[in-house]
PDB file of N, CA and C in Angstrom:
ATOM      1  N   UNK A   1     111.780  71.428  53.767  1.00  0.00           N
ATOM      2  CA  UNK A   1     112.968  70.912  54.390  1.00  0.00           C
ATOM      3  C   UNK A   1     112.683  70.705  55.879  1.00  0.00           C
ATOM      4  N   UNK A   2     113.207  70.246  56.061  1.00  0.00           N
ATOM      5  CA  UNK A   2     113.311  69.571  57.672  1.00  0.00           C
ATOM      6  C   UNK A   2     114.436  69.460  58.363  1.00  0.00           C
ATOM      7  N   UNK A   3     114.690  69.613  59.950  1.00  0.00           N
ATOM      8  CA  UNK A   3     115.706  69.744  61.057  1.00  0.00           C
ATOM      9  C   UNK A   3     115.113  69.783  61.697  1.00  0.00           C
ATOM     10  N   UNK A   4     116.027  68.571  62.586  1.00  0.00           N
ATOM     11  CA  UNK A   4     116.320  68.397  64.267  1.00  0.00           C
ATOM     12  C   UNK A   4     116.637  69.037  65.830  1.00  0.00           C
ATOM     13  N   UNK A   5     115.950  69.959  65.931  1.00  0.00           N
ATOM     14  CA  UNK A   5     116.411  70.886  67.201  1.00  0.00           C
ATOM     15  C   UNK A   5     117.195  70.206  68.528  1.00  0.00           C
ATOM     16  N   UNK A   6     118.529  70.647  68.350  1.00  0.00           N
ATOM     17  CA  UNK A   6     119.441  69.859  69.557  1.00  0.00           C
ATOM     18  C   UNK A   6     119.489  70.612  70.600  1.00  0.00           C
ATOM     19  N   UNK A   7     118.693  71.331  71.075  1.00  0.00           N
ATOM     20  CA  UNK A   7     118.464  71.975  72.439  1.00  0.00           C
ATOM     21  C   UNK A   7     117.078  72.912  72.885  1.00  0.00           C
ATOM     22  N   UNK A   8     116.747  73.004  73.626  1.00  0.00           N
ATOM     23  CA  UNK A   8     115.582  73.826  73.811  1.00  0.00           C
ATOM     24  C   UNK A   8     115.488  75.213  73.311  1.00  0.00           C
ATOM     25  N   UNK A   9     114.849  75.498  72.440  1.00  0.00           N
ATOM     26  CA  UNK A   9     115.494  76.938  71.480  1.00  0.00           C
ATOM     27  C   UNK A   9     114.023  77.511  71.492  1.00  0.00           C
ATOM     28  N   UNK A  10     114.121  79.104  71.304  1.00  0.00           N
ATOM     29  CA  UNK A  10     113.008  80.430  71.332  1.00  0.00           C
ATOM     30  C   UNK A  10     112.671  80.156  69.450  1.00  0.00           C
ATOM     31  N   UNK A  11     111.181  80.294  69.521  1.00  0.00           N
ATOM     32  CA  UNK A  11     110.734  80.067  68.329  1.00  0.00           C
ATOM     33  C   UNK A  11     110.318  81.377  68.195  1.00  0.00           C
ATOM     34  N   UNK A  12     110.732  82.757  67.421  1.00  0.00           N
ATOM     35  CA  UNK A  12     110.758  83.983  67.618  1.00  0.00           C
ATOM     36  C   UNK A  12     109.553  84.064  66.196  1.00  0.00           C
ATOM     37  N   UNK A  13     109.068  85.732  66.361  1.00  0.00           N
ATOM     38  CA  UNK A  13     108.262  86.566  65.601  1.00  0.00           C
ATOM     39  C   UNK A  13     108.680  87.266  63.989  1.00  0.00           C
ATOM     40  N   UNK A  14     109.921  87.346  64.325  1.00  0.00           N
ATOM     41  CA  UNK A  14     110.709  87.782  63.205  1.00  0.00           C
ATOM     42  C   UNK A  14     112.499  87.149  63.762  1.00  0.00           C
ATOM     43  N   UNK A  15     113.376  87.154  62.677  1.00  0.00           N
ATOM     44  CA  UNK A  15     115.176  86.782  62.355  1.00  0.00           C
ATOM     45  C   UNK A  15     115.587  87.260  63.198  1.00  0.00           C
ATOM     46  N   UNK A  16     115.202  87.796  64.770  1.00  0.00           N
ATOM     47  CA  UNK A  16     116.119  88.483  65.563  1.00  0.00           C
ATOM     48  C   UNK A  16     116.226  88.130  66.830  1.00  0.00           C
ATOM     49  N   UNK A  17     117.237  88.230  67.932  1.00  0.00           N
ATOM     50  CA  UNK A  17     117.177  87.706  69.232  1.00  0.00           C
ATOM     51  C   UNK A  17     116.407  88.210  69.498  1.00  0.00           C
ATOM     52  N   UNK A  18     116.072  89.951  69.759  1.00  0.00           N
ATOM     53  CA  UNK A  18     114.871  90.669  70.415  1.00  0.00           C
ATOM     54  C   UNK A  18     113.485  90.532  69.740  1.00  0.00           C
ATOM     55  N   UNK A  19     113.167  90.157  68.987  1.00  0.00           N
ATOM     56  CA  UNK A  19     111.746  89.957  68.760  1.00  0.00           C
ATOM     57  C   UNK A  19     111.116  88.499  69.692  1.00  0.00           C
ATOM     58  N   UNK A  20     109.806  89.042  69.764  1.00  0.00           N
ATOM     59  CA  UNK A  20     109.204  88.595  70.754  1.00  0.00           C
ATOM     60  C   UNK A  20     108.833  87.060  70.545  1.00  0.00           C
ATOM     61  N   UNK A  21     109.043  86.099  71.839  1.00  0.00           N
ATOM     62  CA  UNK A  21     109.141  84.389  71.676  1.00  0.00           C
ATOM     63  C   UNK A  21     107.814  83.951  71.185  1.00  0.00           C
ATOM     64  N   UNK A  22     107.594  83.219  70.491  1.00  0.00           N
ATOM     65  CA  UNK A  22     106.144  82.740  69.959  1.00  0.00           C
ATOM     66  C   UNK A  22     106.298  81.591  70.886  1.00  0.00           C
ATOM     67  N   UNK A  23     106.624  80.680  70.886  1.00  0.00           N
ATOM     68  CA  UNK A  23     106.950  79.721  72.353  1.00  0.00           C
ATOM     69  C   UNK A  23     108.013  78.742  71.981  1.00  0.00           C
ATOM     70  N   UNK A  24     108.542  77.383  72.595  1.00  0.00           N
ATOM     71  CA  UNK A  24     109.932  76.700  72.947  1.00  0.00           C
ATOM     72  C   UNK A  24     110.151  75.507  72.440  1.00  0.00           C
ATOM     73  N   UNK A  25     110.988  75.324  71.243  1.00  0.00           N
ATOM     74  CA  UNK A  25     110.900  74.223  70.676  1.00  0.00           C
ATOM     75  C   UNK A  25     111.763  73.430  71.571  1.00  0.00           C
ATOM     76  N   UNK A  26     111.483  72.069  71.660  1.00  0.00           N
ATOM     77  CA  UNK A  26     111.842  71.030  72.578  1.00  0.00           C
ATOM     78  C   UNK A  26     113.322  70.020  71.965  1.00  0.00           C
ATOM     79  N   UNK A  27     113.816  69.653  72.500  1.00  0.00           N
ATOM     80  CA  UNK A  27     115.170  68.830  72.321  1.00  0.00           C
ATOM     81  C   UNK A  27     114.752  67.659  71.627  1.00  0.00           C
ATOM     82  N   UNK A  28     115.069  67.448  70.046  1.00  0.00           N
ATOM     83  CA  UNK A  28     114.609  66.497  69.294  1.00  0.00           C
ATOM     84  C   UNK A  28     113.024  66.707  68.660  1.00  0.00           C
ATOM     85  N   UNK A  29     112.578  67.800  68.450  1.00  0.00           N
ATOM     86  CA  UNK A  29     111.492  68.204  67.973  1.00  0.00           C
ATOM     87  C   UNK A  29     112.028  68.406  66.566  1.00  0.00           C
ATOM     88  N   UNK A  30     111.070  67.894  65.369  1.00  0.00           N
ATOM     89  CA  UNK A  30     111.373  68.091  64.288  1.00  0.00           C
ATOM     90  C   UNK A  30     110.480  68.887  63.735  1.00  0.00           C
ATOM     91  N   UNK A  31     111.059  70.406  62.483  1.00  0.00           N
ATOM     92  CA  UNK A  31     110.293  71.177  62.389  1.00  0.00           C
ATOM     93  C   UNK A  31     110.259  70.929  61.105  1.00  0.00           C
ATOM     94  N   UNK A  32     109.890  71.878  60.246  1.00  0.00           N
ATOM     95  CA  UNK A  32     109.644  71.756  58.970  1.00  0.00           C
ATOM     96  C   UNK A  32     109.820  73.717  58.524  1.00  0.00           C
ATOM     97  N   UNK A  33     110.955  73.633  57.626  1.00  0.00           N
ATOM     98  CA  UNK A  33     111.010  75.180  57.084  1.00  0.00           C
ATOM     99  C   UNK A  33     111.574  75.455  55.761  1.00  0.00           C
ATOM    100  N   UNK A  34     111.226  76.491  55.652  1.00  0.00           N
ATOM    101  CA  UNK A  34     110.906  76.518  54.124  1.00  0.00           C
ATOM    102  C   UNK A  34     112.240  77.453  53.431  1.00  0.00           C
ATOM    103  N   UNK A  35     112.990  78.146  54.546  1.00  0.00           N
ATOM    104  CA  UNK A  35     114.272  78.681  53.878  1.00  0.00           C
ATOM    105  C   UNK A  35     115.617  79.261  55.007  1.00  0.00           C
ATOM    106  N   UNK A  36     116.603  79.543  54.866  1.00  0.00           N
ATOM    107  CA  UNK A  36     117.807  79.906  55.625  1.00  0.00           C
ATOM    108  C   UNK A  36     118.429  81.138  55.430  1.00  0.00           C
ATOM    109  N   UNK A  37     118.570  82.629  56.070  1.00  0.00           N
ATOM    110  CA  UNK A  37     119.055  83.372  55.679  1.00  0.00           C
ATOM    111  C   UNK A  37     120.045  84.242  57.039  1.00  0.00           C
ATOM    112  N   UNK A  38     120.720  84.507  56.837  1.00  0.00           N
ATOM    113  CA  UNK A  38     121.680  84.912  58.228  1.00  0.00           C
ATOM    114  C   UNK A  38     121.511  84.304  59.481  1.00  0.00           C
ATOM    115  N   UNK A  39     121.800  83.061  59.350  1.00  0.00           N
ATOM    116  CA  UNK A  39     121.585  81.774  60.342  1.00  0.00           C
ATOM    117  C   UNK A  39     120.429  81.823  61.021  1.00  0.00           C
ATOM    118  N   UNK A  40     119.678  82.105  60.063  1.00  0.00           N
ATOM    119  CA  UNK A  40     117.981  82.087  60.910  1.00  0.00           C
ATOM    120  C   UNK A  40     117.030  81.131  59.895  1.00  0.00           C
ATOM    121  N   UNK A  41     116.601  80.169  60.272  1.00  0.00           N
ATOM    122  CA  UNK A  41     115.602  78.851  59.243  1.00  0.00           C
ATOM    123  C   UNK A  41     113.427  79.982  59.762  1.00  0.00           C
ATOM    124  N   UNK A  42     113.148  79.918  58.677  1.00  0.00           N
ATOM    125  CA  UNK A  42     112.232  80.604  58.079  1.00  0.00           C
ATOM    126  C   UNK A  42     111.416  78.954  58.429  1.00  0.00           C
ATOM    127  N   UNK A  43     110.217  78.915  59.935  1.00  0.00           N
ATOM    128  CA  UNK A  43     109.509  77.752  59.911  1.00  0.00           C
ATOM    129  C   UNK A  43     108.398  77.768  59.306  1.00  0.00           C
ATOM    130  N   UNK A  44     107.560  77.173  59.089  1.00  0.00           N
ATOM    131  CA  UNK A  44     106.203  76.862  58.326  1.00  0.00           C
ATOM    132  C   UNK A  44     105.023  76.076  59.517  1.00  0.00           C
ATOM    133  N   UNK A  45     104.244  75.975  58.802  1.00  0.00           N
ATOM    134  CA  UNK A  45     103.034  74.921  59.369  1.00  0.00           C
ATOM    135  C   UNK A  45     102.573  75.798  61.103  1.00  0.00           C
ATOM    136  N   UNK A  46     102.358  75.015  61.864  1.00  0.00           N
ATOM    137  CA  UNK A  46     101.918  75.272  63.242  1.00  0.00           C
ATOM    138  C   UNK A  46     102.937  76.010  64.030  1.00  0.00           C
ATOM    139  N   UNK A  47     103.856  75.901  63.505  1.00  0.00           N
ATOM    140  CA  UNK A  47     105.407  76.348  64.199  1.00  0.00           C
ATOM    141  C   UNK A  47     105.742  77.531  63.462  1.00  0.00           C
ATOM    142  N   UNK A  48     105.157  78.339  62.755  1.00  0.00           N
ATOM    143  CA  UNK A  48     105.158  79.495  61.862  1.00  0.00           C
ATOM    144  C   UNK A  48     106.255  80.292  62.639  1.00  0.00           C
ATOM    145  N   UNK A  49     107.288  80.706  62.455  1.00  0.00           N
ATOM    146  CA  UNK A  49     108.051  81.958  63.157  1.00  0.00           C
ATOM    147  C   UNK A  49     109.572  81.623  62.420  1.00  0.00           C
ATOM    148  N   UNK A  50     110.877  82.296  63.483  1.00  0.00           N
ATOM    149  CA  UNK A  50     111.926  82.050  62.700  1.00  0.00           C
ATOM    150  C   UNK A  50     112.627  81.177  64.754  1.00  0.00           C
ATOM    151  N   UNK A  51     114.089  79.943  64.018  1.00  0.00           N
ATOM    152  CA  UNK A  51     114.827  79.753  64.898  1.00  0.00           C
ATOM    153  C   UNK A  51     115.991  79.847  64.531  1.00  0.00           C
ATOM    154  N   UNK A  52     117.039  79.717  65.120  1.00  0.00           N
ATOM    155  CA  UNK A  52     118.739  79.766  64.600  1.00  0.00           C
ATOM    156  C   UNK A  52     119.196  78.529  64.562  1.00  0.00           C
ATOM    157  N   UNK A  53     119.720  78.454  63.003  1.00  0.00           N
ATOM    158  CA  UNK A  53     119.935  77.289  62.667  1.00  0.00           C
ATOM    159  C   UNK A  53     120.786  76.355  63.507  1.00  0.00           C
ATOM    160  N   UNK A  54     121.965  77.520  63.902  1.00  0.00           N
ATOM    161  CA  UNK A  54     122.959  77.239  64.920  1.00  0.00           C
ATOM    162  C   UNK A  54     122.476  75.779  66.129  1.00  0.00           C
ATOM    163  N   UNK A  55     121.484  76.105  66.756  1.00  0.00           N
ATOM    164  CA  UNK A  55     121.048  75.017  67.305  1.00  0.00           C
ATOM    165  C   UNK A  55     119.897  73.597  66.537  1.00  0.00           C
ATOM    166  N   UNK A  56     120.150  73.858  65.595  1.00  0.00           N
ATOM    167  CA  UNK A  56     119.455  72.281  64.544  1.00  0.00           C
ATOM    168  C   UNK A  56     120.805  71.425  63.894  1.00  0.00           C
ATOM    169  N   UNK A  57     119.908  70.276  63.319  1.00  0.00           N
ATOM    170  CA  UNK A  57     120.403  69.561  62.745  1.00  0.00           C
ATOM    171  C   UNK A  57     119.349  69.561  61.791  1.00  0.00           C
ATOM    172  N   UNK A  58     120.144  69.164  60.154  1.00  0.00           N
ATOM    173  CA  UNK A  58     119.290  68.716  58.668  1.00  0.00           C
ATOM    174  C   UNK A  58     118.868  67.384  59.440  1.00  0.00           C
ATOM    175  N   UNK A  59     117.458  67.463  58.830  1.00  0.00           N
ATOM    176  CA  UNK A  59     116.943  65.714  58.460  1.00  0.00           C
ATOM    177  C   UNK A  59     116.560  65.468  57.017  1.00  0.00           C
ATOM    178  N   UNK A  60     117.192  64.523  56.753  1.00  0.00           N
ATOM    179  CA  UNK A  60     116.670  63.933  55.378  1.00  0.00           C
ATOM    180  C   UNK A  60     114.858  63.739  55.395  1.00  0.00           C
ATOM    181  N   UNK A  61     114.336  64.672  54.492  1.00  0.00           N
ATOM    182  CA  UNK A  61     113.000  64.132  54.226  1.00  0.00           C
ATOM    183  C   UNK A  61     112.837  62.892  53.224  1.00  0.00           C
ATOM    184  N   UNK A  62     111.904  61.953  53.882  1.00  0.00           N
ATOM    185  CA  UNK A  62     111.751  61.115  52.991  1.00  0.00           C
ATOM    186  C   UNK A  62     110.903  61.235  51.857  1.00  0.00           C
ATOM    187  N   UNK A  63     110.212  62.448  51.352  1.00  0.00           N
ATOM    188  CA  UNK A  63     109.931  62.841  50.595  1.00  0.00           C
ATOM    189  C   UNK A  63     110.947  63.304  49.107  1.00  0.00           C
ATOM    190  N   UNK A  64     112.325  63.434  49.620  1.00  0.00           N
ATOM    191  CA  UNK A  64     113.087  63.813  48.510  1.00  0.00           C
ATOM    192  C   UNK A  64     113.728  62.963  47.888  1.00  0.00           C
TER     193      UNK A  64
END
C-alpha cells in the first residue's frame, strides 16, 4: 500500500512518539507500507520504520 505524506513527519524506530527518529519524511514524499495499527502505518523498503498515519494521505497503487 501506498500514502502521501502532507507534512514533514519523524520516520521513528518503533509505533511511538519517544522512540528514536530514523530521519524526515518530506511534504509529498510517497512511501510504501505494509500495515496500520493505532494510527501508526508499519513502512517497508528503504524507509523501514513506523509514521502516523494522521499526517498521510492513501494513494491508489497502480498495481491494484
Amino acid at each position: 500500500m501506498k500514502a502521501k505524506v502532507k507534512t514533514r513527519l519523524n520516520l521513528r524506530k518503533q509505533p511511538n512518539r519517544e522512540a528514536d527518529v530514523i530521519r524526515i519524511l518530506e511534504v509529498d514524499e510517497i512511501i510504501d507500507y505494509t500495515s496500520e495499527k493505532d494510527g501508526w502505518l508499519k513502512l517497508k523498503g528503504r524507509s523501514a520504520g513506523y509514521c502516523m498515519k494522521e499526517y498521510t494521505d492513501n494513494v491508489k497503487d497502480p498495481e491494484e
